[in-house]
C-alpha atoms as a PDB file:
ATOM      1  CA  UNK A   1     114.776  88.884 143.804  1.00  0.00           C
ATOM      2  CA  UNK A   2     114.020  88.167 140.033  1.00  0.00           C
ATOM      3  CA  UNK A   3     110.476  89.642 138.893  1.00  0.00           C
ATOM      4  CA  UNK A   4     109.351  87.937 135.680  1.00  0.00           C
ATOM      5  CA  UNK A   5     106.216  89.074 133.109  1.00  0.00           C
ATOM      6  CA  UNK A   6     105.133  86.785 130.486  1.00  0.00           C
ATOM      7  CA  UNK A   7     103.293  87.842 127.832  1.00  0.00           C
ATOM      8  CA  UNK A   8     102.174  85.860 124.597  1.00  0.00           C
ATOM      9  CA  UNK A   9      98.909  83.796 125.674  1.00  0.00           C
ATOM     10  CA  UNK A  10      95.786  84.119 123.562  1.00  0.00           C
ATOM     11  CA  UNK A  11      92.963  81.837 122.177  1.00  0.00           C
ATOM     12  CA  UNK A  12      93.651  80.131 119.155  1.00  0.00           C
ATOM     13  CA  UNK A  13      92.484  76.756 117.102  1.00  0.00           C
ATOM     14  CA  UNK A  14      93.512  73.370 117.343  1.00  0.00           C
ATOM     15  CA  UNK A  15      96.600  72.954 115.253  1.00  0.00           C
ATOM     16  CA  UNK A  16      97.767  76.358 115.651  1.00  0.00           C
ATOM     17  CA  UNK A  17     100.490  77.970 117.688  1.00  0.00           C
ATOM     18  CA  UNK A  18     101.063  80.847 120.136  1.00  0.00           C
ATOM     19  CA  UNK A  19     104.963  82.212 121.307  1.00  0.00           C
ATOM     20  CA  UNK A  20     105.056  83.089 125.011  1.00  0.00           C
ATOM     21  CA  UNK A  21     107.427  85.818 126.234  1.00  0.00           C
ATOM     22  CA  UNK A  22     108.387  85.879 129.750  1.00  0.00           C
ATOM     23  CA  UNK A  23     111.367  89.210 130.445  1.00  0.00           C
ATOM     24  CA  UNK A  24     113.331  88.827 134.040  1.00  0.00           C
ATOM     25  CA  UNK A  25     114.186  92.283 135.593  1.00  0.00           C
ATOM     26  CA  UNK A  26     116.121  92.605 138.882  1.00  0.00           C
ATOM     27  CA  UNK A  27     118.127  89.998 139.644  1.00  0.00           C
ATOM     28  CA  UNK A  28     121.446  88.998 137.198  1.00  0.00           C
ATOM     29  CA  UNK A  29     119.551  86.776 134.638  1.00  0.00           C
ATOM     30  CA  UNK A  30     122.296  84.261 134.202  1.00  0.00           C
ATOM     31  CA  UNK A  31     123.015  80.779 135.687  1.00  0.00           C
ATOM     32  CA  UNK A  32     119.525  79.855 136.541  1.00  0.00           C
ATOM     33  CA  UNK A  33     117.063  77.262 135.539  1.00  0.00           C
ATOM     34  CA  UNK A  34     114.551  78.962 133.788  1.00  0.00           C
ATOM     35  CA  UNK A  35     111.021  77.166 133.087  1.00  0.00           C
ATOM     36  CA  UNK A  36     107.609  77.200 132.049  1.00  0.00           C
ATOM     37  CA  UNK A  37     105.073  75.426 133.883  1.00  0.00           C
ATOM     38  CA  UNK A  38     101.431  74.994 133.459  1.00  0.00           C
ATOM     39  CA  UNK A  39      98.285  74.604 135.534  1.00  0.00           C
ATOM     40  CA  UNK A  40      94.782  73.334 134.380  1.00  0.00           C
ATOM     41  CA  UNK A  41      91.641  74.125 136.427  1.00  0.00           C
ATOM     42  CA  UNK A  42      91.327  71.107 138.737  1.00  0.00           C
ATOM     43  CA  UNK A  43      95.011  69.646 137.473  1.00  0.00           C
ATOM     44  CA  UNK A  44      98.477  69.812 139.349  1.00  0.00           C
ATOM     45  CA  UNK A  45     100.409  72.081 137.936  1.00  0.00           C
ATOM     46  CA  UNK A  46     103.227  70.709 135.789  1.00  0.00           C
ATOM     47  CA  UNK A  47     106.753  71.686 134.390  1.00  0.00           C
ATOM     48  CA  UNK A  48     106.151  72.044 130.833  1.00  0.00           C
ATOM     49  CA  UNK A  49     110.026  73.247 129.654  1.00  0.00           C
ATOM     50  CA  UNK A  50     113.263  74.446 131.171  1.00  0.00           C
ATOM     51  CA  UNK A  51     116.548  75.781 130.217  1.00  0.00           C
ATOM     52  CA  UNK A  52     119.643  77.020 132.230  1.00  0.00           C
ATOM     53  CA  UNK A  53     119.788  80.735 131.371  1.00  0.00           C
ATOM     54  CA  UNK A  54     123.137  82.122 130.382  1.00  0.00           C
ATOM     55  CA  UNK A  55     125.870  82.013 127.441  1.00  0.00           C
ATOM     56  CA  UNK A  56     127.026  78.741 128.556  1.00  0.00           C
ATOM     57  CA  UNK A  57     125.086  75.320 128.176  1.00  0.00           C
ATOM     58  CA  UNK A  58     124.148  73.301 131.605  1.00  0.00           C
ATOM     59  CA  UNK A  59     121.241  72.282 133.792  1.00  0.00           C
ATOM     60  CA  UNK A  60     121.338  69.028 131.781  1.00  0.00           C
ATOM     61  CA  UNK A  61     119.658  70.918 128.742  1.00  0.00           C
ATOM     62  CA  UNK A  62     116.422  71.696 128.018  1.00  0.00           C
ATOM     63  CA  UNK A  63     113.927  69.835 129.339  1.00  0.00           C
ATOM     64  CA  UNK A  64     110.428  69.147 128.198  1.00  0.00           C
ATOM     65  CA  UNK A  65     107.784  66.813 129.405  1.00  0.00           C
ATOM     66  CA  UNK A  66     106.413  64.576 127.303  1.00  0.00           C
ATOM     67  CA  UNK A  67     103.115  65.316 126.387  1.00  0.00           C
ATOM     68  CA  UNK A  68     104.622  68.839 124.461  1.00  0.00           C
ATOM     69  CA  UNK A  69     108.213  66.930 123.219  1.00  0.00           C
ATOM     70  CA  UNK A  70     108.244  67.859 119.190  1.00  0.00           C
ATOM     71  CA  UNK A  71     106.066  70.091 119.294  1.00  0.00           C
ATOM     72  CA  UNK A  72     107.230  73.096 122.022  1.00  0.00           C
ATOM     73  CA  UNK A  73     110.680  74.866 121.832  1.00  0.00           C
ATOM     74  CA  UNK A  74     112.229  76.826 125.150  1.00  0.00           C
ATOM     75  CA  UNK A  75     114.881  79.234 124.105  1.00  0.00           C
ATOM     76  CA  UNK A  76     116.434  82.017 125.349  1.00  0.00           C
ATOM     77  CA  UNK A  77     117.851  85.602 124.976  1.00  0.00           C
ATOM     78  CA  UNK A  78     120.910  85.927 127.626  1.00  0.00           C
ATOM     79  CA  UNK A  79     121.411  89.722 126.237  1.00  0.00           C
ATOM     80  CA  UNK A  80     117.843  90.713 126.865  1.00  0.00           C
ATOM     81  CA  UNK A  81     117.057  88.326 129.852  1.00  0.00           C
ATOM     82  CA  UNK A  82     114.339  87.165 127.897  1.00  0.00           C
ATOM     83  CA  UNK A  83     112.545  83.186 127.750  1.00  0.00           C
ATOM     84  CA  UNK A  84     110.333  82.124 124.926  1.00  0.00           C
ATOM     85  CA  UNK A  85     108.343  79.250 124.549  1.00  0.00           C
ATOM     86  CA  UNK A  86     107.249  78.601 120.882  1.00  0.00           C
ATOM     87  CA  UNK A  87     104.044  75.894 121.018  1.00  0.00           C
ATOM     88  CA  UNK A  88     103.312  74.787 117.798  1.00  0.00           C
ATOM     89  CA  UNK A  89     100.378  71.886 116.562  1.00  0.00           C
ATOM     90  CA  UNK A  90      98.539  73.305 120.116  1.00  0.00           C
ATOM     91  CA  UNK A  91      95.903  71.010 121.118  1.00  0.00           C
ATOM     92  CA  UNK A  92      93.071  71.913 123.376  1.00  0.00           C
ATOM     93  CA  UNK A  93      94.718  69.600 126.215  1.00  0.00           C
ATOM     94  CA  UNK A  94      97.281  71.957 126.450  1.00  0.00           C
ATOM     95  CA  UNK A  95      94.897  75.075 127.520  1.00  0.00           C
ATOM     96  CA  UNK A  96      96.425  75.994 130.536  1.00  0.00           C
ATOM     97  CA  UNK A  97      97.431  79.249 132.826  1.00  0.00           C
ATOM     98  CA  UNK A  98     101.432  79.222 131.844  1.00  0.00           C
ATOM     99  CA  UNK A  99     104.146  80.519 134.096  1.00  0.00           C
ATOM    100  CA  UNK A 100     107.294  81.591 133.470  1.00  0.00           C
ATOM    101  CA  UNK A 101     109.345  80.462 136.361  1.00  0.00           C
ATOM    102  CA  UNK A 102     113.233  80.959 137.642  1.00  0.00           C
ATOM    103  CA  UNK A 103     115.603  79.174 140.357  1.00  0.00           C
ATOM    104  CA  UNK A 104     117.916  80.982 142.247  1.00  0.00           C
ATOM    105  CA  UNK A 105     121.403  81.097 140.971  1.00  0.00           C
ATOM    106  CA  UNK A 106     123.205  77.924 141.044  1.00  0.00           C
ATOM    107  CA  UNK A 107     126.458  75.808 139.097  1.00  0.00           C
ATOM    108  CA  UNK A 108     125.167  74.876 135.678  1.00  0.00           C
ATOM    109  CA  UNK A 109     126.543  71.047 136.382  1.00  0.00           C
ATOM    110  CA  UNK A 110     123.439  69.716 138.060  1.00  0.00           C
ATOM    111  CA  UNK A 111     119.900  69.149 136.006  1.00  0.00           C
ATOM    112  CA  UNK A 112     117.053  71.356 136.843  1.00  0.00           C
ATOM    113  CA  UNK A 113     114.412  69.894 138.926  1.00  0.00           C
ATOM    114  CA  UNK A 114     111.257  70.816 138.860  1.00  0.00           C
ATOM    115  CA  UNK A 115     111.262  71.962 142.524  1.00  0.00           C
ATOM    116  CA  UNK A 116     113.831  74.609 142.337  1.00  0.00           C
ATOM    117  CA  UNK A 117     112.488  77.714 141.016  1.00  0.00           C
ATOM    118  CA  UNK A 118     111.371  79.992 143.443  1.00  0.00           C
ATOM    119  CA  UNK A 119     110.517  83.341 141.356  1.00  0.00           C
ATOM    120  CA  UNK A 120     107.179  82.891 139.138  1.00  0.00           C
ATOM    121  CA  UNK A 121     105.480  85.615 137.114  1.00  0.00           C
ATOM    122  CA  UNK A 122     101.806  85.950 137.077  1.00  0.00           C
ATOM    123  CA  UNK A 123     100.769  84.164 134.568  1.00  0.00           C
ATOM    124  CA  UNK A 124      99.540  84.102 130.994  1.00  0.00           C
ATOM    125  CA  UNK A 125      96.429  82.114 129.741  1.00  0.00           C
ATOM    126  CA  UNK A 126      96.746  79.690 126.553  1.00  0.00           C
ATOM    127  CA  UNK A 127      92.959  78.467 125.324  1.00  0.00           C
ATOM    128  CA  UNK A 128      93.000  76.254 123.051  1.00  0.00           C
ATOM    129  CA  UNK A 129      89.861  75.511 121.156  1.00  0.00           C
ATOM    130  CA  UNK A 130      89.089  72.222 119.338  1.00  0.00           C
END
């Protein structure tokens, strides 16, 4: 079992930016996909970023939809099993509940899917006002 908190989310303007945190506790923290996803009232929710967690590259690399490309960064701290996603230039489309999300173990060879992860924190809200 992996337990993940995010923190980070706040209000802020249009054009600003927020840094989420998400921490994993209880399971080994390497050789997973690790992700962020989003959900919108009424929307599906939607993979936002991902990374395969650990000192060595793989998953096929980070991965970010397009509607954040440029303008969100995923990275990672393998020594503190710790995720960020930086979000720069938000815009109020991107208001959101965001969840830090994790896969079970797996080979670092294969890209992560967005129908993998299986652990999911509770969530952090990101408003974005215009």
């Amino acid at each position: 079992q992996v337990q993940l908190v995010e923190s980070g989310g706040g209000s802020v303007q249009a054009g600003g930016s927020l840094r989420l945190s998400c921490a994993a506790s209880g399971s080994p923290y390497s050789s997973r996909c690790m992700g962020w996803f989003r959900q919108a009232p009424g929307k599906e929710r939607e993979r936002v970023a991902s990374i395969y967690s650990g000192i060595y590259p793989g998953g096929g690399g980070p991965y970010y939809a397009d509607s954040v490309k440029g303008r969100f960064t995923i990275s990672q701290d393998a020594a503190k099993n710790m995720v960020y996603l930086q979000m720069n230039s938000l815009k109020p489309e991107d208001t959101a509940m965001y969840y830090c999300a994790a896969s079970e173990r797996r080979d670092r060879w294969r890209s992560c899917t967005a129908n993998e992860f299986a652990y999911w924190g509770q969530g952090t809200q990101v408003t974005v006002s215009s």
